[in-house]
PDB file of N, CA and C in Angstrom:
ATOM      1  N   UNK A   1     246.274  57.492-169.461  1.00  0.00           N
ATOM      2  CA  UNK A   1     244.921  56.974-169.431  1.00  0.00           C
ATOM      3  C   UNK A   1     244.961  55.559-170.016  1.00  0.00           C
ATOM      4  N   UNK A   2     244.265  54.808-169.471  1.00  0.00           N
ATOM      5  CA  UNK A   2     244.198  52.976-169.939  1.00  0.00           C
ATOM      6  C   UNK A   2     242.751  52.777-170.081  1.00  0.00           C
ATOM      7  N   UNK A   3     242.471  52.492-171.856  1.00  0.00           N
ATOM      8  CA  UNK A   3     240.943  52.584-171.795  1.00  0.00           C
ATOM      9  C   UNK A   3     241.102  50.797-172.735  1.00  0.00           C
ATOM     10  N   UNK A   4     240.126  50.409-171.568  1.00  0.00           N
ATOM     11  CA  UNK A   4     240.052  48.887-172.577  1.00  0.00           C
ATOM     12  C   UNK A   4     238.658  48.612-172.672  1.00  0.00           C
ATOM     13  N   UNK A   5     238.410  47.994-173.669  1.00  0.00           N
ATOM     14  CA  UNK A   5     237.444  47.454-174.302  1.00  0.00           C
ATOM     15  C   UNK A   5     236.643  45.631-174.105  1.00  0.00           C
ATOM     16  N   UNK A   6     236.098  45.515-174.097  1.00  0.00           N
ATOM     17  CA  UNK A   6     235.518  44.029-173.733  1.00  0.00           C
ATOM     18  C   UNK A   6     234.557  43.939-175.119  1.00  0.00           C
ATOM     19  N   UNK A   7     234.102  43.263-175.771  1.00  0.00           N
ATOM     20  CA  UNK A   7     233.429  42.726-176.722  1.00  0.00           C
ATOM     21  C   UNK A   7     232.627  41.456-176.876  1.00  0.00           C
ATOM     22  N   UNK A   8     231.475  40.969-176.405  1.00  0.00           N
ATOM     23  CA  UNK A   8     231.151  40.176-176.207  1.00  0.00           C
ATOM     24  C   UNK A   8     229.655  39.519-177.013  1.00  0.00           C
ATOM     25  N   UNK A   9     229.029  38.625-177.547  1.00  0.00           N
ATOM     26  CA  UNK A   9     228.122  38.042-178.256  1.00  0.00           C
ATOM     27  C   UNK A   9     228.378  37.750-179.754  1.00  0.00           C
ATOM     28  N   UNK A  10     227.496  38.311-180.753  1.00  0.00           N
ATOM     29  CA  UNK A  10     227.925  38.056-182.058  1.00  0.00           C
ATOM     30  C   UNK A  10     227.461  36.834-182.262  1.00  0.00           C
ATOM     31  N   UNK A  11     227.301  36.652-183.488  1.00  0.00           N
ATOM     32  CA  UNK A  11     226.695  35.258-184.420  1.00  0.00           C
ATOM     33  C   UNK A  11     227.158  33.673-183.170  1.00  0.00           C
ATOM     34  N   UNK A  12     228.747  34.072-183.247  1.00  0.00           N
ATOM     35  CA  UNK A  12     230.023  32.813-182.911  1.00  0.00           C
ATOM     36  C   UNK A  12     230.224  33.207-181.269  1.00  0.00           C
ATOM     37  N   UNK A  13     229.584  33.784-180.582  1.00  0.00           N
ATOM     38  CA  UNK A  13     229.614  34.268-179.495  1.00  0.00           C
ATOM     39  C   UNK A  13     231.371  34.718-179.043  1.00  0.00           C
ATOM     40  N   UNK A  14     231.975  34.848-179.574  1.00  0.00           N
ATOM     41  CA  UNK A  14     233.719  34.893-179.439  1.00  0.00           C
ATOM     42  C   UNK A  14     233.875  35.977-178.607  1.00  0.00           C
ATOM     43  N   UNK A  15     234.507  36.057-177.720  1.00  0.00           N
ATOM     44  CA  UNK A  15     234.543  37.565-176.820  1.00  0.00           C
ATOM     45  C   UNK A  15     236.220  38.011-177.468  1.00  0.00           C
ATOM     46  N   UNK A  16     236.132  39.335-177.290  1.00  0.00           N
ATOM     47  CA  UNK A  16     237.557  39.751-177.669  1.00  0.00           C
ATOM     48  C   UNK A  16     237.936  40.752-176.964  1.00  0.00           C
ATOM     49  N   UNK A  17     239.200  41.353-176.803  1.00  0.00           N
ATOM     50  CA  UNK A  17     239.512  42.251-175.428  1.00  0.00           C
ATOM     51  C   UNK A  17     240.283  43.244-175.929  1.00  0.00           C
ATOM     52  N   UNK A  18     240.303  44.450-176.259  1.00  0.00           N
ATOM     53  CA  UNK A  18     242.233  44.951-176.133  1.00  0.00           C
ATOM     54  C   UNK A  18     242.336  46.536-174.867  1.00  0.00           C
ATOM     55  N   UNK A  19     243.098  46.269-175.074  1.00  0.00           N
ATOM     56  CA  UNK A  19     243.462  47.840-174.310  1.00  0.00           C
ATOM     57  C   UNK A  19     244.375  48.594-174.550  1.00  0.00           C
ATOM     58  N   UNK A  20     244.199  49.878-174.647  1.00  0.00           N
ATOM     59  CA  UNK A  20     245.064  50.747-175.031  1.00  0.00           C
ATOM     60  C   UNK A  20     245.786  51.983-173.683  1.00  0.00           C
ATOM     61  N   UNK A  21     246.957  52.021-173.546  1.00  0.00           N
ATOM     62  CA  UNK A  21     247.555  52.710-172.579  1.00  0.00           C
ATOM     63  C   UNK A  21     247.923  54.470-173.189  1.00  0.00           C
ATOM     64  N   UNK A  22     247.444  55.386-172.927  1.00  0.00           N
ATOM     65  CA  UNK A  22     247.719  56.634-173.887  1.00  0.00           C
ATOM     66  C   UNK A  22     249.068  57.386-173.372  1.00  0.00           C
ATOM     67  N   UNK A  23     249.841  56.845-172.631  1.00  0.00           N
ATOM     68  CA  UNK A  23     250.753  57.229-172.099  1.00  0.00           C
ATOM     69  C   UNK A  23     251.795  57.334-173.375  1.00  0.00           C
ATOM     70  N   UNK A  24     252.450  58.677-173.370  1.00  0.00           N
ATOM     71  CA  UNK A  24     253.079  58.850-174.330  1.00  0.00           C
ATOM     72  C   UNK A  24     252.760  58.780-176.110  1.00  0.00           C
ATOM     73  N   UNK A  25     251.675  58.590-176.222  1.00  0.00           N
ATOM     74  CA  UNK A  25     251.585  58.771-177.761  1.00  0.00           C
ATOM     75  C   UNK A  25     251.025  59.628-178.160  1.00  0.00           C
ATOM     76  N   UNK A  26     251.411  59.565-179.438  1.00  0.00           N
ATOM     77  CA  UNK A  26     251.583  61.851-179.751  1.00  0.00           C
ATOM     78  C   UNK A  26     250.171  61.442-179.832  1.00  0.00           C
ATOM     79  N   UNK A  27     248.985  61.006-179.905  1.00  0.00           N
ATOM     80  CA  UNK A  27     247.491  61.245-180.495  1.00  0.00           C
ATOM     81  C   UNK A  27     246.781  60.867-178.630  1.00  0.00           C
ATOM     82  N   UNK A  28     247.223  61.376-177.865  1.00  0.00           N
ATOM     83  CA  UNK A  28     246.712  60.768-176.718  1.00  0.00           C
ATOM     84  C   UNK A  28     246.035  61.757-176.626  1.00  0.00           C
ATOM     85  N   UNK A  29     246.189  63.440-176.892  1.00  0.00           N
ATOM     86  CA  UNK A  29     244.697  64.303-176.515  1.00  0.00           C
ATOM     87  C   UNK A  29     243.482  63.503-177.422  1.00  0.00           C
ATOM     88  N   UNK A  30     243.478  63.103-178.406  1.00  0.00           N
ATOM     89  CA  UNK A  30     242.616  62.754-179.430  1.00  0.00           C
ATOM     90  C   UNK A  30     242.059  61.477-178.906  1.00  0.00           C
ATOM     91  N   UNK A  31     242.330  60.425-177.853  1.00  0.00           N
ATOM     92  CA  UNK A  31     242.101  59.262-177.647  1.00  0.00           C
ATOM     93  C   UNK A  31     241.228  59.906-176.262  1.00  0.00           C
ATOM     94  N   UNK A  32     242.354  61.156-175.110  1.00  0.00           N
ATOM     95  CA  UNK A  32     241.556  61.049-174.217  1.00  0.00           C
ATOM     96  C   UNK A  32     239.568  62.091-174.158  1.00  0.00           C
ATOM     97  N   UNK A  33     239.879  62.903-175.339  1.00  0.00           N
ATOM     98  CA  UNK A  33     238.499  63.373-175.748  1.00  0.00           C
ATOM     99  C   UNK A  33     237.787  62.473-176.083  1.00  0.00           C
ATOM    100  N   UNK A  34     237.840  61.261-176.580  1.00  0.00           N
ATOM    101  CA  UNK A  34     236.995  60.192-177.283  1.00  0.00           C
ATOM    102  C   UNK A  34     236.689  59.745-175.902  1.00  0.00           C
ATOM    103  N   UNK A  35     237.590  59.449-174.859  1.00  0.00           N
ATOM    104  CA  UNK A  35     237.229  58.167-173.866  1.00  0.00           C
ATOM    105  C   UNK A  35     235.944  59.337-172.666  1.00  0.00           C
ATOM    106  N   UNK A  36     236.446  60.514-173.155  1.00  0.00           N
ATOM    107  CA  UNK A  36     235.660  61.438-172.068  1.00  0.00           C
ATOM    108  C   UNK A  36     234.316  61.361-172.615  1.00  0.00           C
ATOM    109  N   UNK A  37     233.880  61.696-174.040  1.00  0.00           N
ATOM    110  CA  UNK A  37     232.647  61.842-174.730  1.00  0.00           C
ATOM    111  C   UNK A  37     231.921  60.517-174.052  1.00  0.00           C
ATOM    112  N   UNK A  38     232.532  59.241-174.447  1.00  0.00           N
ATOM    113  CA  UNK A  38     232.258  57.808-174.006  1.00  0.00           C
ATOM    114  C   UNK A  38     231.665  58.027-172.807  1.00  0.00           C
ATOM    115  N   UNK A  39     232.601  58.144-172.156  1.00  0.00           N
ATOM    116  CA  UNK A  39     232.122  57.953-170.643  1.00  0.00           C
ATOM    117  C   UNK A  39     231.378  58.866-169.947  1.00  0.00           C
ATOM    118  N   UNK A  40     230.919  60.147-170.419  1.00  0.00           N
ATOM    119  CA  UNK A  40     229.985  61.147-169.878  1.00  0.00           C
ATOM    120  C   UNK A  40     228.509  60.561-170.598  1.00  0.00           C
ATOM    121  N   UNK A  41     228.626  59.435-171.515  1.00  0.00           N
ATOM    122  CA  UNK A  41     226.985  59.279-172.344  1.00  0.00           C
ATOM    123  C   UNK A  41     226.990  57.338-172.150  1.00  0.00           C
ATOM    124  N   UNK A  42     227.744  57.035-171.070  1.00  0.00           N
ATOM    125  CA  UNK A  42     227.433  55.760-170.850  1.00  0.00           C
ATOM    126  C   UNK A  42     226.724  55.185-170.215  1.00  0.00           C
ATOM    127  N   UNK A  43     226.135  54.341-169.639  1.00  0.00           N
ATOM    128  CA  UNK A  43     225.292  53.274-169.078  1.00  0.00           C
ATOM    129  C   UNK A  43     226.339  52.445-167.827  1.00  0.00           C
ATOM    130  N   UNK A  44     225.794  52.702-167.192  1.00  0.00           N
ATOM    131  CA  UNK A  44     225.979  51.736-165.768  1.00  0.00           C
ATOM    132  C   UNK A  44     225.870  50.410-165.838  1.00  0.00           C
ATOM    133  N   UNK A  45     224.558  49.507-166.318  1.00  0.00           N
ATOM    134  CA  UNK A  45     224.178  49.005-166.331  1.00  0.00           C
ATOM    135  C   UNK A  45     224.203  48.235-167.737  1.00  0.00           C
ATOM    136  N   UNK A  46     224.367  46.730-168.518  1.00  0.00           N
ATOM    137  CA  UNK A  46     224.237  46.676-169.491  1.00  0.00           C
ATOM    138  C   UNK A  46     223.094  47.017-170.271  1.00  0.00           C
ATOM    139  N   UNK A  47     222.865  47.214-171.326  1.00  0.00           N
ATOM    140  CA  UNK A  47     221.551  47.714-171.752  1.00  0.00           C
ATOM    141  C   UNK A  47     221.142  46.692-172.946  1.00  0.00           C
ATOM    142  N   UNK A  48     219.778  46.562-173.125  1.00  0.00           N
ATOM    143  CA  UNK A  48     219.145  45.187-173.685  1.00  0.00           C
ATOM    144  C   UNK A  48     219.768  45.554-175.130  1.00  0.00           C
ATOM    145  N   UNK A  49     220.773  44.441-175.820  1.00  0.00           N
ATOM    146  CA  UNK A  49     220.900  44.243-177.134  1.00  0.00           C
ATOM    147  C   UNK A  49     220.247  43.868-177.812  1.00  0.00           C
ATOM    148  N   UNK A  50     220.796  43.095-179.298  1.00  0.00           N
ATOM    149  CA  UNK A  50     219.789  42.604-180.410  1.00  0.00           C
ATOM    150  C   UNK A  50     220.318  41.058-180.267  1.00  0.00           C
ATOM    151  N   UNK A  51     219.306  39.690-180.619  1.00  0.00           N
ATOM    152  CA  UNK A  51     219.924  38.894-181.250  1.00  0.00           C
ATOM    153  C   UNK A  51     221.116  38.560-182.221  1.00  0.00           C
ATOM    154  N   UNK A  52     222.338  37.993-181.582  1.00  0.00           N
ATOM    155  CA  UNK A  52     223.198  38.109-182.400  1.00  0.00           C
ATOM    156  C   UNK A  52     224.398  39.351-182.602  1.00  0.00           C
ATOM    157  N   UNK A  53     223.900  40.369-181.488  1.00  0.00           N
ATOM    158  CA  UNK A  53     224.819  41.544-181.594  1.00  0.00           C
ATOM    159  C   UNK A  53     225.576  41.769-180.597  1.00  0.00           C
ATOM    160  N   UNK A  54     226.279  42.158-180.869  1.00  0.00           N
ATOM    161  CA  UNK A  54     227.443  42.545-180.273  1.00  0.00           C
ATOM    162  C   UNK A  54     227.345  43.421-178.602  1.00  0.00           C
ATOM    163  N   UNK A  55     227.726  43.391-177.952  1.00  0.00           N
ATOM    164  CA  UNK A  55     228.241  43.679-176.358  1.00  0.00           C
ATOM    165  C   UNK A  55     229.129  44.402-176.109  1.00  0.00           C
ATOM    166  N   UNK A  56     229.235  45.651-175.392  1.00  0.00           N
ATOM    167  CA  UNK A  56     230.483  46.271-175.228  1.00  0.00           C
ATOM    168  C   UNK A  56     230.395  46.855-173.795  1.00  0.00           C
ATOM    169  N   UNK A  57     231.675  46.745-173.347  1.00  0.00           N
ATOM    170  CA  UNK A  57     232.219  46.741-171.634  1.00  0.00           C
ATOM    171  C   UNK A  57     233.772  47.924-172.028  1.00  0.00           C
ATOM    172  N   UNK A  58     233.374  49.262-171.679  1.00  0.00           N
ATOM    173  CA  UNK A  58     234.229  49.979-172.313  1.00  0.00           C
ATOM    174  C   UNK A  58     235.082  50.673-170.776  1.00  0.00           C
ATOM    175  N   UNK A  59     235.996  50.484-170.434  1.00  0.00           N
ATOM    176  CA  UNK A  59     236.538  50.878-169.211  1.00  0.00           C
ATOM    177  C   UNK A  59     238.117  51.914-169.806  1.00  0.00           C
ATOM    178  N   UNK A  60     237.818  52.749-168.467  1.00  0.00           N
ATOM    179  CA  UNK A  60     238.286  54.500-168.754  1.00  0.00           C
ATOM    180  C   UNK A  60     238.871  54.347-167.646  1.00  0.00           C
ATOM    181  N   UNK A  61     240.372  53.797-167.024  1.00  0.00           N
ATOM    182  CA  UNK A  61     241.172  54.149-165.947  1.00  0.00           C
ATOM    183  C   UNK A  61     239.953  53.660-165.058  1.00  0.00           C
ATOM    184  N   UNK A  62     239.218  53.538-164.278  1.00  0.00           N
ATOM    185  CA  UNK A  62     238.250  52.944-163.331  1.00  0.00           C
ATOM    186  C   UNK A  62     237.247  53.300-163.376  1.00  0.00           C
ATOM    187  N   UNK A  63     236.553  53.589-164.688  1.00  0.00           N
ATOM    188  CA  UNK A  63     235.046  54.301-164.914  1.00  0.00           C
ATOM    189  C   UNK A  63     234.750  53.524-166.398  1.00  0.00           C
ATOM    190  N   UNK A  64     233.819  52.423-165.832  1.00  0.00           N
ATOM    191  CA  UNK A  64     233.109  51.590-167.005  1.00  0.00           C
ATOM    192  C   UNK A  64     231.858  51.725-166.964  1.00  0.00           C
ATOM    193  N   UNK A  65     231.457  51.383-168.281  1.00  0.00           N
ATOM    194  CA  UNK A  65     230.097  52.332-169.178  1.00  0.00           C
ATOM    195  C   UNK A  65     230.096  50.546-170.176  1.00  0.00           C
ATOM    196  N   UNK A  66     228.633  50.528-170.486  1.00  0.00           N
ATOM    197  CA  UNK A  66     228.019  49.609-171.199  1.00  0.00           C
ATOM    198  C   UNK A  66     227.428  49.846-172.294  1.00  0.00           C
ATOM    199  N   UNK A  67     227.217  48.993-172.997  1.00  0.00           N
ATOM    200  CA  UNK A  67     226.638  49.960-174.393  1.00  0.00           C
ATOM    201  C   UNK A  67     226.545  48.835-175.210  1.00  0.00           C
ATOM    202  N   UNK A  68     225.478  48.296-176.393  1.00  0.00           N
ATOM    203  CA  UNK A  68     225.175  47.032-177.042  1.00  0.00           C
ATOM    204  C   UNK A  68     224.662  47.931-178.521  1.00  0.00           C
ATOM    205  N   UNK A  69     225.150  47.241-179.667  1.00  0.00           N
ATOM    206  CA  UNK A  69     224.888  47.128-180.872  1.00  0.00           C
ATOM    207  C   UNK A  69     222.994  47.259-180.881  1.00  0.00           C
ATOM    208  N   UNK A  70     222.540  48.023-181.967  1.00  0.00           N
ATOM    209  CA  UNK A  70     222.858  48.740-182.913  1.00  0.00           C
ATOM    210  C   UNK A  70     222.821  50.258-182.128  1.00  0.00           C
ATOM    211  N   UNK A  71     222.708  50.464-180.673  1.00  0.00           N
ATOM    212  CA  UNK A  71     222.646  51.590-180.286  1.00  0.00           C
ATOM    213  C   UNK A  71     223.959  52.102-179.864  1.00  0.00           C
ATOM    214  N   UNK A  72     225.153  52.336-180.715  1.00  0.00           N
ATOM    215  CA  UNK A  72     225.839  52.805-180.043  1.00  0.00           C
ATOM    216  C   UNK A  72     226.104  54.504-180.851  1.00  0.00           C
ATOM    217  N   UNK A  73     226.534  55.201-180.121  1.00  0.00           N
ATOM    218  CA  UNK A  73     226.177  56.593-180.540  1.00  0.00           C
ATOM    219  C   UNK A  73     228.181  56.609-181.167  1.00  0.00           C
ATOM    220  N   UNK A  74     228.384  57.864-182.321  1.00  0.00           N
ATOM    221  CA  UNK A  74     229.137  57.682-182.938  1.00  0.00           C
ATOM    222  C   UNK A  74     230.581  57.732-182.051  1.00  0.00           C
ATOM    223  N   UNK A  75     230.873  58.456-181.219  1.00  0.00           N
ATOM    224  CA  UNK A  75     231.799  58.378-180.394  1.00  0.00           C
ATOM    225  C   UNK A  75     232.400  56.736-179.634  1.00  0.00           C
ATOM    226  N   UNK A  76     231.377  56.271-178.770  1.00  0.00           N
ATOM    227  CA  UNK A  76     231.357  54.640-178.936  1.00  0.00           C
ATOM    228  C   UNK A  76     231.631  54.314-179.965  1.00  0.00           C
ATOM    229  N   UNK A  77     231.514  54.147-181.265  1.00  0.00           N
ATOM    230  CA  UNK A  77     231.376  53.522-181.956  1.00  0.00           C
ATOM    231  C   UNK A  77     233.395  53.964-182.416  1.00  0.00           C
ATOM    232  N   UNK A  78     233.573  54.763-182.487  1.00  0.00           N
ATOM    233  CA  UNK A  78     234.964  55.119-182.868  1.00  0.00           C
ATOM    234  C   UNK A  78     235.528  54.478-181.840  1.00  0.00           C
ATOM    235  N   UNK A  79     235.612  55.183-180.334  1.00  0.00           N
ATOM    236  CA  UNK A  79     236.713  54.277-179.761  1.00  0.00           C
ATOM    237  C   UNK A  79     236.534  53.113-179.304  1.00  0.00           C
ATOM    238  N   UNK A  80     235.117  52.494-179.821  1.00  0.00           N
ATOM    239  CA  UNK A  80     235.471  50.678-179.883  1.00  0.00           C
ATOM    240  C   UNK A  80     236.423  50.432-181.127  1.00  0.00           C
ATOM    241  N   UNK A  81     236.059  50.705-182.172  1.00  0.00           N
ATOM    242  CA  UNK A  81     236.884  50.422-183.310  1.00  0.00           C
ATOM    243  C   UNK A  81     238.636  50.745-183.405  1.00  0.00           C
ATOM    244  N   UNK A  82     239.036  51.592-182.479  1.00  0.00           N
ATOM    245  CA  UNK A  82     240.229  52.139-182.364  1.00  0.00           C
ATOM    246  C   UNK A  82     240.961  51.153-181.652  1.00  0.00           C
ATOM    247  N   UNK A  83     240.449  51.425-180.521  1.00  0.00           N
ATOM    248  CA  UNK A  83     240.913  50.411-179.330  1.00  0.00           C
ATOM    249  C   UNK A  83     240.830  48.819-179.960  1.00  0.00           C
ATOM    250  N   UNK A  84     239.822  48.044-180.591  1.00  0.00           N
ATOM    251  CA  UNK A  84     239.839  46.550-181.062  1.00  0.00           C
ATOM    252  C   UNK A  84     240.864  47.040-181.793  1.00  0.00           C
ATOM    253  N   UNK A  85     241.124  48.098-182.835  1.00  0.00           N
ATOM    254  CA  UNK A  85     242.186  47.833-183.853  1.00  0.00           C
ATOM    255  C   UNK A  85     243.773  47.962-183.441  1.00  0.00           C
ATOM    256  N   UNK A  86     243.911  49.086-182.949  1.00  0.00           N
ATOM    257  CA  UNK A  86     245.047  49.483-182.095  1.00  0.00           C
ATOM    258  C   UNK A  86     245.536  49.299-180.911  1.00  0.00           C
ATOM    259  N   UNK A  87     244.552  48.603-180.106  1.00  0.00           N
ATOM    260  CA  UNK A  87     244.803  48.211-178.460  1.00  0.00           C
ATOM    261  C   UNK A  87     245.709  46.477-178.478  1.00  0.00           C
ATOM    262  N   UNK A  88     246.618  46.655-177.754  1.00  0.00           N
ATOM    263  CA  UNK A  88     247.088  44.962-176.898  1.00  0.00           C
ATOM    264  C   UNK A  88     245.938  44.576-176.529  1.00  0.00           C
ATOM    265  N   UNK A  89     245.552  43.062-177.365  1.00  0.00           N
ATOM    266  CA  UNK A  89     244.630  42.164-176.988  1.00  0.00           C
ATOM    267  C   UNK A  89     245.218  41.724-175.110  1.00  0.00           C
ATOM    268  N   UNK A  90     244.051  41.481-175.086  1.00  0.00           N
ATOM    269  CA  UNK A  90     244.111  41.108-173.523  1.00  0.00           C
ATOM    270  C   UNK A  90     243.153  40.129-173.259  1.00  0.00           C
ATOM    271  N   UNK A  91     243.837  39.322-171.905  1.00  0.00           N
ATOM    272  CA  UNK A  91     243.093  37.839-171.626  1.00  0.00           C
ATOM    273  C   UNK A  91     241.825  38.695-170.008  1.00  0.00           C
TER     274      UNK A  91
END
């Protein structure tokens, strides 16, 4: 499973990217339950953020879901943080 992340707005508007490939790593049931929760409670469509907040473009092998600060439900909220921390940045 290849779930990458997009990150976009914020104070400095800086976009940031990574992606994570679950192929072979011992925690990949644990990554692909997170990307399933994600993607069964996502948005099609971007959905109206806050001034200043943050943007997220969360893609699951070919199934992307949208989702903007302060509404993101706790599952989003983990595997954005996983993936920015643990994922290959990407251009």
């Amino acid at each position: 499973m290849r779930i990458r992340v997009r990150r976009t707005g914020g104070f400095a508007g800086i976009e940031r990217h990574a992606e994570v490939d679950t192929s072979g790593r011992p925690d990949a049931r644990e990554w692909h339950a997170l990307a399933e929760q994600v993607i069964a409670t996502g948005r099609g469509t971007p959905p109206m953020g806050v001034p200043d907040g943050f943007a997220y473009e969360i893609t699951v092998d070919d199934r992307t879901i949208h989702c903007a600060d302060p509404h993101l439900t706790p599952p989003q909220q983990s595997l954005i943080t996983k993936t920015l921390k643990e994922g290959t940045p990407h251009v």
